[in-house]
PDB file of N, CA and C in Angstrom:
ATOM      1  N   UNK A   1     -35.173  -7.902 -52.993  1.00  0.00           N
ATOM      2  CA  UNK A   1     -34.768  -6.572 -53.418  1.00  0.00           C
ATOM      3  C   UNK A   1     -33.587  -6.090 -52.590  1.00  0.00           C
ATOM      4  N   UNK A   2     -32.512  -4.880 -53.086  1.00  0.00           N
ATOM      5  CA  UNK A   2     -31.989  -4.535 -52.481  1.00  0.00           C
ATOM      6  C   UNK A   2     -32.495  -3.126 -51.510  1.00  0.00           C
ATOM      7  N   UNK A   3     -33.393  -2.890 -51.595  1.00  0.00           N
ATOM      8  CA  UNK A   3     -33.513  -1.938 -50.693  1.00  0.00           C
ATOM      9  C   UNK A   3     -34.050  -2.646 -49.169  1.00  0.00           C
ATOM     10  N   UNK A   4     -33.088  -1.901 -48.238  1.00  0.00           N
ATOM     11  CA  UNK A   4     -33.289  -1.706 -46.627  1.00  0.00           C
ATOM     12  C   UNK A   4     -34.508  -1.610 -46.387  1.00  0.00           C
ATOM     13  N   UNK A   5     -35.253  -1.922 -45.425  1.00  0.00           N
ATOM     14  CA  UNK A   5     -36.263  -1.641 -44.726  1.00  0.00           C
ATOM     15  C   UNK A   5     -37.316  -1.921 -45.588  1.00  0.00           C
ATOM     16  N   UNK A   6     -37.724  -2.615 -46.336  1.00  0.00           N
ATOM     17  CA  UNK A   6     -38.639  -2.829 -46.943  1.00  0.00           C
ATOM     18  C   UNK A   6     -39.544  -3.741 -46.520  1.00  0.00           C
ATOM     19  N   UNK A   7     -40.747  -3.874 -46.145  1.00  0.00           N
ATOM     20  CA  UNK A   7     -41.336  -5.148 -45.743  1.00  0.00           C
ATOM     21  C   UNK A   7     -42.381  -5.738 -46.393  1.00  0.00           C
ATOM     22  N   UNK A   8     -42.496  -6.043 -46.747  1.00  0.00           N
ATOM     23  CA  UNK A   8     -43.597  -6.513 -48.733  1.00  0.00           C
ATOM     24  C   UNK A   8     -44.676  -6.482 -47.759  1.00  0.00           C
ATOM     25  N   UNK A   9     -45.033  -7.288 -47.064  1.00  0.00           N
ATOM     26  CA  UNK A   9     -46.294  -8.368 -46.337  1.00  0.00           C
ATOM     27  C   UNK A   9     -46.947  -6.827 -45.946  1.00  0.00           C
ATOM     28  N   UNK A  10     -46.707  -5.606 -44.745  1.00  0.00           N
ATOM     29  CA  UNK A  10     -47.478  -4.820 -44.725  1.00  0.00           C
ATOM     30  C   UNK A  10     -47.278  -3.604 -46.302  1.00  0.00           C
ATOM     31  N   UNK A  11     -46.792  -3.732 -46.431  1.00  0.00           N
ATOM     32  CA  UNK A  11     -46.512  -2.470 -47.447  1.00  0.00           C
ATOM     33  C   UNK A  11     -47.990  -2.902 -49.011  1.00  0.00           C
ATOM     34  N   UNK A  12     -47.860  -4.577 -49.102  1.00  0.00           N
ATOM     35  CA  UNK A  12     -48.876  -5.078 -50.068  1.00  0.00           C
ATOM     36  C   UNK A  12     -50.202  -4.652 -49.556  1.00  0.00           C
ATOM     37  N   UNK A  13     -50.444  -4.522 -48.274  1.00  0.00           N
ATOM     38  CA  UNK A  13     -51.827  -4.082 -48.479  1.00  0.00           C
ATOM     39  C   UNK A  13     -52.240  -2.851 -48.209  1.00  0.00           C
ATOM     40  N   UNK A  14     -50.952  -1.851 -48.054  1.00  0.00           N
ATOM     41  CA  UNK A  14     -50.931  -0.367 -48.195  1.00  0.00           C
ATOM     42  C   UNK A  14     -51.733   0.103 -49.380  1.00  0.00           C
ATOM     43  N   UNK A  15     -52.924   1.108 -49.462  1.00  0.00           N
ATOM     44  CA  UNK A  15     -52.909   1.539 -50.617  1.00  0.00           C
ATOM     45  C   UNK A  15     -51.978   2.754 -50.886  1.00  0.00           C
ATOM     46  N   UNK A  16     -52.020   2.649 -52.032  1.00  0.00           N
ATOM     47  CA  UNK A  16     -51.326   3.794 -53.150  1.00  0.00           C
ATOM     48  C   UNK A  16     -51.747   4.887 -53.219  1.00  0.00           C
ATOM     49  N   UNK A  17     -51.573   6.153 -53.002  1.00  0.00           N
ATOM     50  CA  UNK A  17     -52.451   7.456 -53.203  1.00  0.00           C
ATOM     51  C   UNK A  17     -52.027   8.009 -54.253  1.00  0.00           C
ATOM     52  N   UNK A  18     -53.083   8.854 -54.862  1.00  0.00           N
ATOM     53  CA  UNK A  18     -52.137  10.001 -55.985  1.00  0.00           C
ATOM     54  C   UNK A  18     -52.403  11.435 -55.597  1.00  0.00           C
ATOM     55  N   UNK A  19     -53.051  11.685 -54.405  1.00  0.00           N
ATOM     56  CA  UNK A  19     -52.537  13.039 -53.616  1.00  0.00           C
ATOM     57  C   UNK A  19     -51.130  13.605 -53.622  1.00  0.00           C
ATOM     58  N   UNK A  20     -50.902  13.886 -54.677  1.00  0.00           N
ATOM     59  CA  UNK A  20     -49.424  14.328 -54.600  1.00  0.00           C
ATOM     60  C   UNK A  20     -49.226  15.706 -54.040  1.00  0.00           C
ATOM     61  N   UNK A  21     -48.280  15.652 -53.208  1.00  0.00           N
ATOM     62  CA  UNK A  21     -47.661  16.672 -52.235  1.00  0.00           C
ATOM     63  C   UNK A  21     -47.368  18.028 -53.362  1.00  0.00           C
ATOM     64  N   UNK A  22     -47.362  19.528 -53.254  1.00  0.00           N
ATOM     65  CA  UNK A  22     -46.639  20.305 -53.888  1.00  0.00           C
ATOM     66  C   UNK A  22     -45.314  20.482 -53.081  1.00  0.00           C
ATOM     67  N   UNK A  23     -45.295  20.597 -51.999  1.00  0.00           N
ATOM     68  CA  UNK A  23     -43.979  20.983 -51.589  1.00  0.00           C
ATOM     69  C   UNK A  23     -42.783  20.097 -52.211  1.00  0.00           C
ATOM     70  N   UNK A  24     -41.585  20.010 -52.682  1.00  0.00           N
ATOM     71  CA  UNK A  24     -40.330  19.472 -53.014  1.00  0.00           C
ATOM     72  C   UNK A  24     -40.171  18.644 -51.777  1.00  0.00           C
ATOM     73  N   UNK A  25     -40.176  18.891 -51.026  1.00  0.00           N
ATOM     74  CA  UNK A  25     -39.405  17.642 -49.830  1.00  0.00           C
ATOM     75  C   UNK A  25     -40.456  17.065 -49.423  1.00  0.00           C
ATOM     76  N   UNK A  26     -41.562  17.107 -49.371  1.00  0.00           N
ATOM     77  CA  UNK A  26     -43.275  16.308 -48.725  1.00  0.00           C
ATOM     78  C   UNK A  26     -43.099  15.535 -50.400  1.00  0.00           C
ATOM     79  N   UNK A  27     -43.021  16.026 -51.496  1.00  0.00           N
ATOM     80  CA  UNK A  27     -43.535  15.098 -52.354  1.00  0.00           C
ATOM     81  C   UNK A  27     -42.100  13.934 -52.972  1.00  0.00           C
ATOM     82  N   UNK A  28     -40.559  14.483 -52.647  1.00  0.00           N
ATOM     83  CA  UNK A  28     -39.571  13.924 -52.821  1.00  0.00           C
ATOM     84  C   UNK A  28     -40.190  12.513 -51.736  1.00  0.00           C
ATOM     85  N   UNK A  29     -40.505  12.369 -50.520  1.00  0.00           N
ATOM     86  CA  UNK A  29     -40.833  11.498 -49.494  1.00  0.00           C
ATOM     87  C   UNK A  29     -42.060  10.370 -49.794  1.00  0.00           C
ATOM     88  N   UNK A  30     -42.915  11.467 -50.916  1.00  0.00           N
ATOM     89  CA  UNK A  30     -44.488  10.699 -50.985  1.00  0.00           C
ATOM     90  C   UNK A  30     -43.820   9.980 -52.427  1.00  0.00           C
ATOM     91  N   UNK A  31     -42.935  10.023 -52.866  1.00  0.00           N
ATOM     92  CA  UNK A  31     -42.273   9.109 -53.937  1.00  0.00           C
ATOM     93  C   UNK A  31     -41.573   8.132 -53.560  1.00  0.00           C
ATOM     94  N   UNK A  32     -40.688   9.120 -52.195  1.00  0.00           N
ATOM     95  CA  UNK A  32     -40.024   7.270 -51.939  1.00  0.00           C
ATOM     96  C   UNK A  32     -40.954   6.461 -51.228  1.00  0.00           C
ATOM     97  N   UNK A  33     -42.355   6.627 -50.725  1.00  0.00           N
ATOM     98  CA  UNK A  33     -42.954   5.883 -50.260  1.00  0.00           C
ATOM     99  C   UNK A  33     -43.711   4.845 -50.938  1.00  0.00           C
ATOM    100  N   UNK A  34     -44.123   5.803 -52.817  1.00  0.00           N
ATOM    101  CA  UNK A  34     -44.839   5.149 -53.704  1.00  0.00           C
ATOM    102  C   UNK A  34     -43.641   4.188 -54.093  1.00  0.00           C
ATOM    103  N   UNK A  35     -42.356   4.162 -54.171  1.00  0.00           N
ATOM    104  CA  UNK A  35     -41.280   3.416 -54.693  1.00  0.00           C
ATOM    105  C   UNK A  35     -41.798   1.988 -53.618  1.00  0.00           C
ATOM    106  N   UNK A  36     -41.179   2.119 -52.259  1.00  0.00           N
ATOM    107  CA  UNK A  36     -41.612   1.193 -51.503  1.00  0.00           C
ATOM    108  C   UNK A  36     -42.701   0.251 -51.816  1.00  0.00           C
ATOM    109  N   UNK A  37     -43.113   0.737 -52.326  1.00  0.00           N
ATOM    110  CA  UNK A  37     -44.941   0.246 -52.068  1.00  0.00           C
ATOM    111  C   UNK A  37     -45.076  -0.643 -53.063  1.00  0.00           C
ATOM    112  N   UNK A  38     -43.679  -0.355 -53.664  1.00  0.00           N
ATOM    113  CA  UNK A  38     -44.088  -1.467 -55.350  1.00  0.00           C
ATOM    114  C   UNK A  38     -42.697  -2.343 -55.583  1.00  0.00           C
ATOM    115  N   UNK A  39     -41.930  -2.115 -53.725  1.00  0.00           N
ATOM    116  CA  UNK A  39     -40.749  -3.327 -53.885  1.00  0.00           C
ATOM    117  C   UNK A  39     -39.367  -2.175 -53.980  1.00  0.00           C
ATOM    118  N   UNK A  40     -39.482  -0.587 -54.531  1.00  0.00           N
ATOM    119  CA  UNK A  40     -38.471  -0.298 -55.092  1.00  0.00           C
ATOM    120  C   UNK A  40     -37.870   0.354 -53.951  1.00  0.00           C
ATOM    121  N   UNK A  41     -36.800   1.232 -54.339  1.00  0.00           N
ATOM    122  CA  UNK A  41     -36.146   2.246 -53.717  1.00  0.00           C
ATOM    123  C   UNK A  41     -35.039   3.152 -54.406  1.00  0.00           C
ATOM    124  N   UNK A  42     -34.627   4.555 -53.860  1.00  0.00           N
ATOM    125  CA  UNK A  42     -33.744   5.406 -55.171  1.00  0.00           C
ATOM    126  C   UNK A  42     -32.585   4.193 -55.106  1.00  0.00           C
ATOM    127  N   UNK A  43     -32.185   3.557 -54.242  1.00  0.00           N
ATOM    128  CA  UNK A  43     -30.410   3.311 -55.068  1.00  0.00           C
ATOM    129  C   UNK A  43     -31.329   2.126 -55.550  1.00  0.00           C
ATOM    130  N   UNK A  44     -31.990   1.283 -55.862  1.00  0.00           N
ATOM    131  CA  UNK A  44     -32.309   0.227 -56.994  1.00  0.00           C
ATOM    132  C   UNK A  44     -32.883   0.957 -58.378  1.00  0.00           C
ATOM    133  N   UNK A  45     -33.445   2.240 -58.083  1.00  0.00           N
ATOM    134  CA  UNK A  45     -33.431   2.711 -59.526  1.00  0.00           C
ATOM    135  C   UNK A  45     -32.405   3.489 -60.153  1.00  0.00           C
ATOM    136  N   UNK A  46     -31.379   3.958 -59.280  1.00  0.00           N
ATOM    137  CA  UNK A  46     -30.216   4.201 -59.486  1.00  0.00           C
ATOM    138  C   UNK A  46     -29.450   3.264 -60.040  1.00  0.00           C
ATOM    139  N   UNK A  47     -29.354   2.502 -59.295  1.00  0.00           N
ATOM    140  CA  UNK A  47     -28.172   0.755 -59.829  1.00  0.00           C
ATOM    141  C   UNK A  47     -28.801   0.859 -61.302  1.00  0.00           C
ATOM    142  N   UNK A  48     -29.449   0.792 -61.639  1.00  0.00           N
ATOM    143  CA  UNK A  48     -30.403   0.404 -62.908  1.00  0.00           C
ATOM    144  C   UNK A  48     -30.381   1.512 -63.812  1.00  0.00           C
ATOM    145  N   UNK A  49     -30.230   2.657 -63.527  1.00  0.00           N
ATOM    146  CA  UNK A  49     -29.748   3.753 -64.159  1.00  0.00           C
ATOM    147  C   UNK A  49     -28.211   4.239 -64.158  1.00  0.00           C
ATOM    148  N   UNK A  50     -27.641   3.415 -63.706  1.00  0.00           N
ATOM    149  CA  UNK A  50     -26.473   3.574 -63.838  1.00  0.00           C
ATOM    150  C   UNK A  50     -25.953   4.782 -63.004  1.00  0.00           C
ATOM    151  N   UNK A  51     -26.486   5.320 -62.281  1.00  0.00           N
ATOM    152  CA  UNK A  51     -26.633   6.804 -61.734  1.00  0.00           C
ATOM    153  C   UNK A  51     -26.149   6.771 -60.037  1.00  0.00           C
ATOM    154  N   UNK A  52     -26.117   8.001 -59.602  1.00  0.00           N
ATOM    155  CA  UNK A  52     -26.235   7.776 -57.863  1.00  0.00           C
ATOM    156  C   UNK A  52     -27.797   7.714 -57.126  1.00  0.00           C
ATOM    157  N   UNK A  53     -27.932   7.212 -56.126  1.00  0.00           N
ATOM    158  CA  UNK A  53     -29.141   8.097 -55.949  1.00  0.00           C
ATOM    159  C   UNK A  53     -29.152   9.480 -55.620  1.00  0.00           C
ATOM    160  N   UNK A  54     -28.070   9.693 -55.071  1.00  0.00           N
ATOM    161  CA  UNK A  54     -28.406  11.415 -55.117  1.00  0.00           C
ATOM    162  C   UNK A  54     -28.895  12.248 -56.007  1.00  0.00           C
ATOM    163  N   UNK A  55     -28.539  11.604 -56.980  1.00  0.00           N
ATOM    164  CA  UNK A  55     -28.961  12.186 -58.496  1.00  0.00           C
ATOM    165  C   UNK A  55     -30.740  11.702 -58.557  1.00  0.00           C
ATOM    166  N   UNK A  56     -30.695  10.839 -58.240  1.00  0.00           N
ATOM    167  CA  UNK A  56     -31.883  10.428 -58.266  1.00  0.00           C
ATOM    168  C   UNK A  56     -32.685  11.183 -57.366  1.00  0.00           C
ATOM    169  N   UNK A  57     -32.494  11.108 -56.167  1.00  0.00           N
ATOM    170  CA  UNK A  57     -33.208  11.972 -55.080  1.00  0.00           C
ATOM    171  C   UNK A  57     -33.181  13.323 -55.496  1.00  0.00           C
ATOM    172  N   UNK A  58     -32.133  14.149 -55.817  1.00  0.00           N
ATOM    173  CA  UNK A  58     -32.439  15.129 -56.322  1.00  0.00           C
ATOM    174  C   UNK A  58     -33.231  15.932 -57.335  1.00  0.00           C
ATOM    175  N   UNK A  59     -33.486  14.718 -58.416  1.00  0.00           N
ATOM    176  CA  UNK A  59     -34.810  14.836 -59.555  1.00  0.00           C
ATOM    177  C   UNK A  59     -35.904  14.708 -58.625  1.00  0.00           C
ATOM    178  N   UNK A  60     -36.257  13.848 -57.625  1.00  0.00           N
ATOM    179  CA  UNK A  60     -37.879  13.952 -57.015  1.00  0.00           C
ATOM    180  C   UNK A  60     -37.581  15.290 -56.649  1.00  0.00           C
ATOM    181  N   UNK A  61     -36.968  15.915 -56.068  1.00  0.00           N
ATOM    182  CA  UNK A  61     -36.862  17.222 -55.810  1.00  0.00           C
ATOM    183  C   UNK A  61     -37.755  18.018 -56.998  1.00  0.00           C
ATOM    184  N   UNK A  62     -37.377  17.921 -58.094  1.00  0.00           N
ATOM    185  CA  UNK A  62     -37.381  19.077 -59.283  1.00  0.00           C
ATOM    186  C   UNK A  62     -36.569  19.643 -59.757  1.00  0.00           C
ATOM    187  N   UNK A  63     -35.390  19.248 -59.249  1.00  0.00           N
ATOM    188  CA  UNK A  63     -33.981  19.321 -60.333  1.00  0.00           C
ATOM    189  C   UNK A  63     -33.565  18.151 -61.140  1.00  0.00           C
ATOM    190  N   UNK A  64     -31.925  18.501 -61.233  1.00  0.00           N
ATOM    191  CA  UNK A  64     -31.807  17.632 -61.759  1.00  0.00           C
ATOM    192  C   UNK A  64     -31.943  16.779 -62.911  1.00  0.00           C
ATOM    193  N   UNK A  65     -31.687  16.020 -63.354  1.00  0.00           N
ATOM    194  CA  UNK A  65     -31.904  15.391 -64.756  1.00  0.00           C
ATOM    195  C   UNK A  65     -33.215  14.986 -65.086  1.00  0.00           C
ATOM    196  N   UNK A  66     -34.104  15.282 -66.048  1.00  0.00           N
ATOM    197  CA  UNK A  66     -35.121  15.386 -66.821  1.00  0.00           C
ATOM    198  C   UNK A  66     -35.524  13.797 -66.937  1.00  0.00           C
ATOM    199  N   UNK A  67     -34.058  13.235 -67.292  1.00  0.00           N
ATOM    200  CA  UNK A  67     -34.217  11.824 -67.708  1.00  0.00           C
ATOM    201  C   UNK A  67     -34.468  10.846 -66.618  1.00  0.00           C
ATOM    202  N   UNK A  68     -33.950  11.222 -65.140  1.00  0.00           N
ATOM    203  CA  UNK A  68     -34.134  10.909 -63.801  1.00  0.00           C
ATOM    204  C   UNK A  68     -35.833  10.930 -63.679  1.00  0.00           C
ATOM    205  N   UNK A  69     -36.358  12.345 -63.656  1.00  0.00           N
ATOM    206  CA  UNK A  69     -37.638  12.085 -63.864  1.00  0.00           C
ATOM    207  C   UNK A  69     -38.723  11.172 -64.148  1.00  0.00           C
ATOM    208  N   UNK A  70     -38.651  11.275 -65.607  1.00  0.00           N
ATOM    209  CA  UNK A  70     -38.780  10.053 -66.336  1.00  0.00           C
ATOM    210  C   UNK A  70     -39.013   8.578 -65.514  1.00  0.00           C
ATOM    211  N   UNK A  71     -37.660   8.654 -65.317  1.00  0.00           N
ATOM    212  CA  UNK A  71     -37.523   7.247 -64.679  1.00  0.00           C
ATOM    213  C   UNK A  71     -38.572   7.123 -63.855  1.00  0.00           C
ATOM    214  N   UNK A  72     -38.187   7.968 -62.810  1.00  0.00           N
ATOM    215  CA  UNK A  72     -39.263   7.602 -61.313  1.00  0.00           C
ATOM    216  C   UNK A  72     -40.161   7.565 -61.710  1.00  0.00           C
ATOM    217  N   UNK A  73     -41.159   8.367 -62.771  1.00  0.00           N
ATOM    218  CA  UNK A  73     -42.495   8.399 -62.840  1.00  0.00           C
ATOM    219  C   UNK A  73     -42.664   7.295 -63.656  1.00  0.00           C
ATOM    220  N   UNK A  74     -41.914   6.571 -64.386  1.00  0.00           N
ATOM    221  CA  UNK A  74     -42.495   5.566 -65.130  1.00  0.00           C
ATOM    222  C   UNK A  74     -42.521   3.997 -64.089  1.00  0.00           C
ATOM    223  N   UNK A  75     -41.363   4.581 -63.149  1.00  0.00           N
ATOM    224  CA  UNK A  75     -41.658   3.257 -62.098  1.00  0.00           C
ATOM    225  C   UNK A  75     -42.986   3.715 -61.188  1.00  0.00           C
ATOM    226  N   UNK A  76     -43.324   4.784 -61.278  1.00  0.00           N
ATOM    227  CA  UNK A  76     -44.896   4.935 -60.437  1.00  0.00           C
ATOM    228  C   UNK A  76     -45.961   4.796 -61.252  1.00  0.00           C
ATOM    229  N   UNK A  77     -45.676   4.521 -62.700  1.00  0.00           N
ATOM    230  CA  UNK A  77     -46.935   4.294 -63.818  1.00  0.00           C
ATOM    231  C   UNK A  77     -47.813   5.962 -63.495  1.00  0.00           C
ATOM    232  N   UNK A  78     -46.565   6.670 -63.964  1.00  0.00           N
ATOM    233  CA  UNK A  78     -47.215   7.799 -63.614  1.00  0.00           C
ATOM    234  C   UNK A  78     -46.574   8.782 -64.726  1.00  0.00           C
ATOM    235  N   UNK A  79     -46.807   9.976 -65.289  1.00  0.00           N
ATOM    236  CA  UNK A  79     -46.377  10.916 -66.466  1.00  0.00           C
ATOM    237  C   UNK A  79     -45.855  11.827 -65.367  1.00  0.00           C
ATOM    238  N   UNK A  80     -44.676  12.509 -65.860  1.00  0.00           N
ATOM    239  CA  UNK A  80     -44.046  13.331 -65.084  1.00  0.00           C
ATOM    240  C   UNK A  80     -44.760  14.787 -65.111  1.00  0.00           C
ATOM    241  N   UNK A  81     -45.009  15.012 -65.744  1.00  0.00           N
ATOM    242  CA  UNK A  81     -46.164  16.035 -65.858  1.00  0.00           C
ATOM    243  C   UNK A  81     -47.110  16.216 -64.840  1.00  0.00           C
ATOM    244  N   UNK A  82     -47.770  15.133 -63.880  1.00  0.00           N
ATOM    245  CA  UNK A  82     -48.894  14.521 -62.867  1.00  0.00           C
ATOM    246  C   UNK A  82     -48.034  14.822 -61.789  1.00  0.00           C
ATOM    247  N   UNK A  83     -46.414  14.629 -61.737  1.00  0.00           N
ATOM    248  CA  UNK A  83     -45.374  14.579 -60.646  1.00  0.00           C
ATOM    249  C   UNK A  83     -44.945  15.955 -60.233  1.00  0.00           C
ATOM    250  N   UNK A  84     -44.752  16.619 -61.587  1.00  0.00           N
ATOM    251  CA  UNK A  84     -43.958  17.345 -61.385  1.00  0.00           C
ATOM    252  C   UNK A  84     -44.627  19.078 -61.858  1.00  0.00           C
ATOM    253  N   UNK A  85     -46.058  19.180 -61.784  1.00  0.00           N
ATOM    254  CA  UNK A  85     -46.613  20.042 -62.756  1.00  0.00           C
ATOM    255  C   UNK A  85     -46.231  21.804 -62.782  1.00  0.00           C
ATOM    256  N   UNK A  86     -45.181  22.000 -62.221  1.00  0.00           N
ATOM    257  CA  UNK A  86     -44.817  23.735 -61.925  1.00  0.00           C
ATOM    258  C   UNK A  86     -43.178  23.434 -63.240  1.00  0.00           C
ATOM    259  N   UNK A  87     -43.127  21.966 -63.722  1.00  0.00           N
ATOM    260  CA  UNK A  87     -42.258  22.228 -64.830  1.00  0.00           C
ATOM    261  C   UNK A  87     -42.387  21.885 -66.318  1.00  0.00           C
ATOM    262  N   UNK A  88     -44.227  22.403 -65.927  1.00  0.00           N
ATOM    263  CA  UNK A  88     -44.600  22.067 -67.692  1.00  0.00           C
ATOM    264  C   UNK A  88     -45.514  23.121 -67.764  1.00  0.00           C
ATOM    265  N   UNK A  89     -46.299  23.378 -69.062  1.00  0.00           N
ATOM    266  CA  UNK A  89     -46.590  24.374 -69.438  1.00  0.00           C
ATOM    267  C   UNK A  89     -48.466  23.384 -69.562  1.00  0.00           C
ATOM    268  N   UNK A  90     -49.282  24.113 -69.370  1.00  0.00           N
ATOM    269  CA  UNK A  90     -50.946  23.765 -69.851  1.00  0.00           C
ATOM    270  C   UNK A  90     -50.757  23.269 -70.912  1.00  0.00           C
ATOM    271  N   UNK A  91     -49.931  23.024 -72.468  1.00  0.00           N
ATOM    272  CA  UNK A  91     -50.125  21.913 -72.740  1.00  0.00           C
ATOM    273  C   UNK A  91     -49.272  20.574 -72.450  1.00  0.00           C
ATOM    274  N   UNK A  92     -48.592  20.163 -71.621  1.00  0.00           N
ATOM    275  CA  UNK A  92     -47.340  19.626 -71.475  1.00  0.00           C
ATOM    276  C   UNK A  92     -46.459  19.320 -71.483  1.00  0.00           C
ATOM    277  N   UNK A  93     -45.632  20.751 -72.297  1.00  0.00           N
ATOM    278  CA  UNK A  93     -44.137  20.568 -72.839  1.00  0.00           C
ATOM    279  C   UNK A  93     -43.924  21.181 -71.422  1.00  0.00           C
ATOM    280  N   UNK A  94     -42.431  20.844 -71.779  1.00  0.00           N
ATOM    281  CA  UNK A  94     -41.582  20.971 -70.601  1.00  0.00           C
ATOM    282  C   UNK A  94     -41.149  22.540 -70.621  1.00  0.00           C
ATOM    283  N   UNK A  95     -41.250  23.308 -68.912  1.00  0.00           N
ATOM    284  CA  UNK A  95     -40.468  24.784 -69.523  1.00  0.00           C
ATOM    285  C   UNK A  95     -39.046  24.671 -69.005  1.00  0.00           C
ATOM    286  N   UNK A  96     -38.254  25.968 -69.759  1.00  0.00           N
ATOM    287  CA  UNK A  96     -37.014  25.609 -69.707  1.00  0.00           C
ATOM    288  C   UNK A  96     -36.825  26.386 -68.113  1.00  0.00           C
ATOM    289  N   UNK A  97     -35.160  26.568 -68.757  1.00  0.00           N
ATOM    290  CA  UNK A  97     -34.962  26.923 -66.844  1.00  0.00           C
ATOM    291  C   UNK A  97     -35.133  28.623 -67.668  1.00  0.00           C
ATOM    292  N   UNK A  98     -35.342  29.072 -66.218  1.00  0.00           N
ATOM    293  CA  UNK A  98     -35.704  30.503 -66.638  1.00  0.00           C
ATOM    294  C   UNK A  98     -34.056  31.376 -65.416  1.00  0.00           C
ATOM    295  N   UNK A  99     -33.550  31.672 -65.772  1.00  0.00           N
ATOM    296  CA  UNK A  99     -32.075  32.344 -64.908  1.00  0.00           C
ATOM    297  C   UNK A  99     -33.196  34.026 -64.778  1.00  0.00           C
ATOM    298  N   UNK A 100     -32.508  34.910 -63.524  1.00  0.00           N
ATOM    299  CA  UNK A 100     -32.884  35.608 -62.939  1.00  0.00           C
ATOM    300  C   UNK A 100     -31.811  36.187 -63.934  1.00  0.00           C
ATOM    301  N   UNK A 101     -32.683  37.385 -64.980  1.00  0.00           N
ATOM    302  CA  UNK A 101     -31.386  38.328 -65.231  1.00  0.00           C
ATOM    303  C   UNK A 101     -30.137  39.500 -64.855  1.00  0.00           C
ATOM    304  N   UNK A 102     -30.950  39.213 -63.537  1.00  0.00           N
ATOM    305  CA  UNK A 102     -29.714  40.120 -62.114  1.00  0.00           C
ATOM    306  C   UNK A 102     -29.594  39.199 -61.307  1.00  0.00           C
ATOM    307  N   UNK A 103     -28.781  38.399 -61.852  1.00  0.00           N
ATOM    308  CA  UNK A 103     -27.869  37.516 -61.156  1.00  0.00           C
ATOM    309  C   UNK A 103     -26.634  38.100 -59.734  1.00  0.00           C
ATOM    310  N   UNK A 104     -26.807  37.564 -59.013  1.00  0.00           N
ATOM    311  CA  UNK A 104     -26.039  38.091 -58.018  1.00  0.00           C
ATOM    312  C   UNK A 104     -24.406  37.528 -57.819  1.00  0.00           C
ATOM    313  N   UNK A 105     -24.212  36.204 -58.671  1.00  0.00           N
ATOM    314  CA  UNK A 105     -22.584  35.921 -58.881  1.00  0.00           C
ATOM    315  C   UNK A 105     -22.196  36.423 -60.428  1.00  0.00           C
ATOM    316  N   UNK A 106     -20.701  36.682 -60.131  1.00  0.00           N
ATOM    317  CA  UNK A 106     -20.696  37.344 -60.958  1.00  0.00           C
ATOM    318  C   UNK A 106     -20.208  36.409 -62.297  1.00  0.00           C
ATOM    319  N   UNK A 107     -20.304  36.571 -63.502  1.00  0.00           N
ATOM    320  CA  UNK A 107     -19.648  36.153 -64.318  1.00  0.00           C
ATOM    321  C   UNK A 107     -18.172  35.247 -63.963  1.00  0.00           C
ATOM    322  N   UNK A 108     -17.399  34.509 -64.393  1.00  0.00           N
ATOM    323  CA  UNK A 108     -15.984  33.790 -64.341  1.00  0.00           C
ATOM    324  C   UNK A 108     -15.206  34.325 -65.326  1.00  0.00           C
ATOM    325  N   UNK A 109     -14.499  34.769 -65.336  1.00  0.00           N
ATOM    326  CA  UNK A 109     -13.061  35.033 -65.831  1.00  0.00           C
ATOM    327  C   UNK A 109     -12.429  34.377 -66.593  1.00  0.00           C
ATOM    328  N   UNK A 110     -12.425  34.950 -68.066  1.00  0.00           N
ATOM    329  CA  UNK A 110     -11.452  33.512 -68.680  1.00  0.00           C
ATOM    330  C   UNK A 110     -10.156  33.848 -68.826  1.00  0.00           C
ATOM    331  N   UNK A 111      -9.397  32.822 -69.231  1.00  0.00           N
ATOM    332  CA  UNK A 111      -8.514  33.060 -69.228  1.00  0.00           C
ATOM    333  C   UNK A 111      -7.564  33.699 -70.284  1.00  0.00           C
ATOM    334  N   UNK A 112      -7.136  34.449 -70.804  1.00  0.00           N
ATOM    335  CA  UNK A 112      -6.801  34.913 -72.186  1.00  0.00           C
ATOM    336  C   UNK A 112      -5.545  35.714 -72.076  1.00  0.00           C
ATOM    337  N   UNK A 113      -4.782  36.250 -72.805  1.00  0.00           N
ATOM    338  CA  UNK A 113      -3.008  36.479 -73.192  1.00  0.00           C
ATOM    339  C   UNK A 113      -2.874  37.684 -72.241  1.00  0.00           C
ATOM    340  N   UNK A 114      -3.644  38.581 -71.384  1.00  0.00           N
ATOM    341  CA  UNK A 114      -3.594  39.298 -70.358  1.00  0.00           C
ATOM    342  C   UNK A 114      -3.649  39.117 -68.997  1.00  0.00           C
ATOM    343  N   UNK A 115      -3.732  38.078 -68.873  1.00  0.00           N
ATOM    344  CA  UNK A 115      -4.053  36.942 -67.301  1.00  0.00           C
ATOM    345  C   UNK A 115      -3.074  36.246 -67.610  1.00  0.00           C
ATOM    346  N   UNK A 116      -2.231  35.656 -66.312  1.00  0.00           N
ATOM    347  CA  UNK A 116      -1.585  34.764 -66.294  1.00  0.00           C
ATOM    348  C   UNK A 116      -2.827  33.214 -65.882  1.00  0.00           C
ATOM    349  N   UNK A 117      -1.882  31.970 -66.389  1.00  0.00           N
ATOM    350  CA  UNK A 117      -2.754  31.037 -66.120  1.00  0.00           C
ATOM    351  C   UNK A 117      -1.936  30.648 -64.603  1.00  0.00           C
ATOM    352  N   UNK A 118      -3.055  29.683 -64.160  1.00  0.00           N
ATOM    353  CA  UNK A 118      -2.629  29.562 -62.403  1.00  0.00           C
ATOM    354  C   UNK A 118      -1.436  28.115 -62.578  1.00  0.00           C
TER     355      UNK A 118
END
C-alpha cells in the first residue's frame, strides 16, 4: 500500500470498533484509524477518487462533499448515516445545509453599468 506508517502484522489483530466518536475531530481520527485497520489511508482513497485528501479529510469532518462521504463509509462497510448521524433526518434522507438568516458577511457586489469593473 501506499500509505506511511502502516504496519499490517499488528494492526491485523487490532479489533475494529463501531463506537463512533460524536465530536468532528475524535471521529475524523477514529476513521483514519478504521482506514488503517483495513490497509487504507485518506491519500489512497483520494488517489482513487481522483480527489485531494484534504477534501477527503475534510468530509470525515462533516463537510465537504457528500460523495467523499460515501466513499469513506463504503470503505468502512459502513452507511453514512451510522458515520455521520447529525446530517440525516430519523428517516435517513440527508438534511440540507441550513444558512443562519442573519448572516454576518455581507452580500458581494456585482458588477453592473454603475460600478466600474477592476
Amino acid at each position: 500500500m501506499a500509505c506511511l506508517g502502516v504496519i499490517k502484522i499488528a494492526m491485523a489483530t487490532a479489533p475494529a470498533t463501531l463506537d463512533i466518536p460524536k465530536n468532528p475531530t475524535m471521529r475524523r481520527e477514529w476513521i483514519s484509524y478504521q482506514l488503517r485497520l483495513r490497509g487504507l489511508c485518506y491519500r489512497e482513497l483520494a488517489r482513487r477518487e481522483g480527489v485531494s485528501h484534504q477534501s477527503l479529510s475534510a468530509a470525515a469532518l462533516g463537510g465537504g462533499s457528500r460523495h467523499l462521504q460515501e466513499t469513506i463509509a463504503a470503505a468502512l462497510d459502513l452507511f453514512p448515516q451510522a458515520i455521520w448521524p447529525e446530517l440525516y433526518d430519523a428517516e435517513g434522507n440527508r438534511l440540507g445545509r441550513i444558512r443562519d438568516p442573519n448572516r454576518t458577511t455581507p452580500r458581494r457586489r456585482r458588477n453592473d453599468e454603475n460600478t466600474a469593473a477592476a
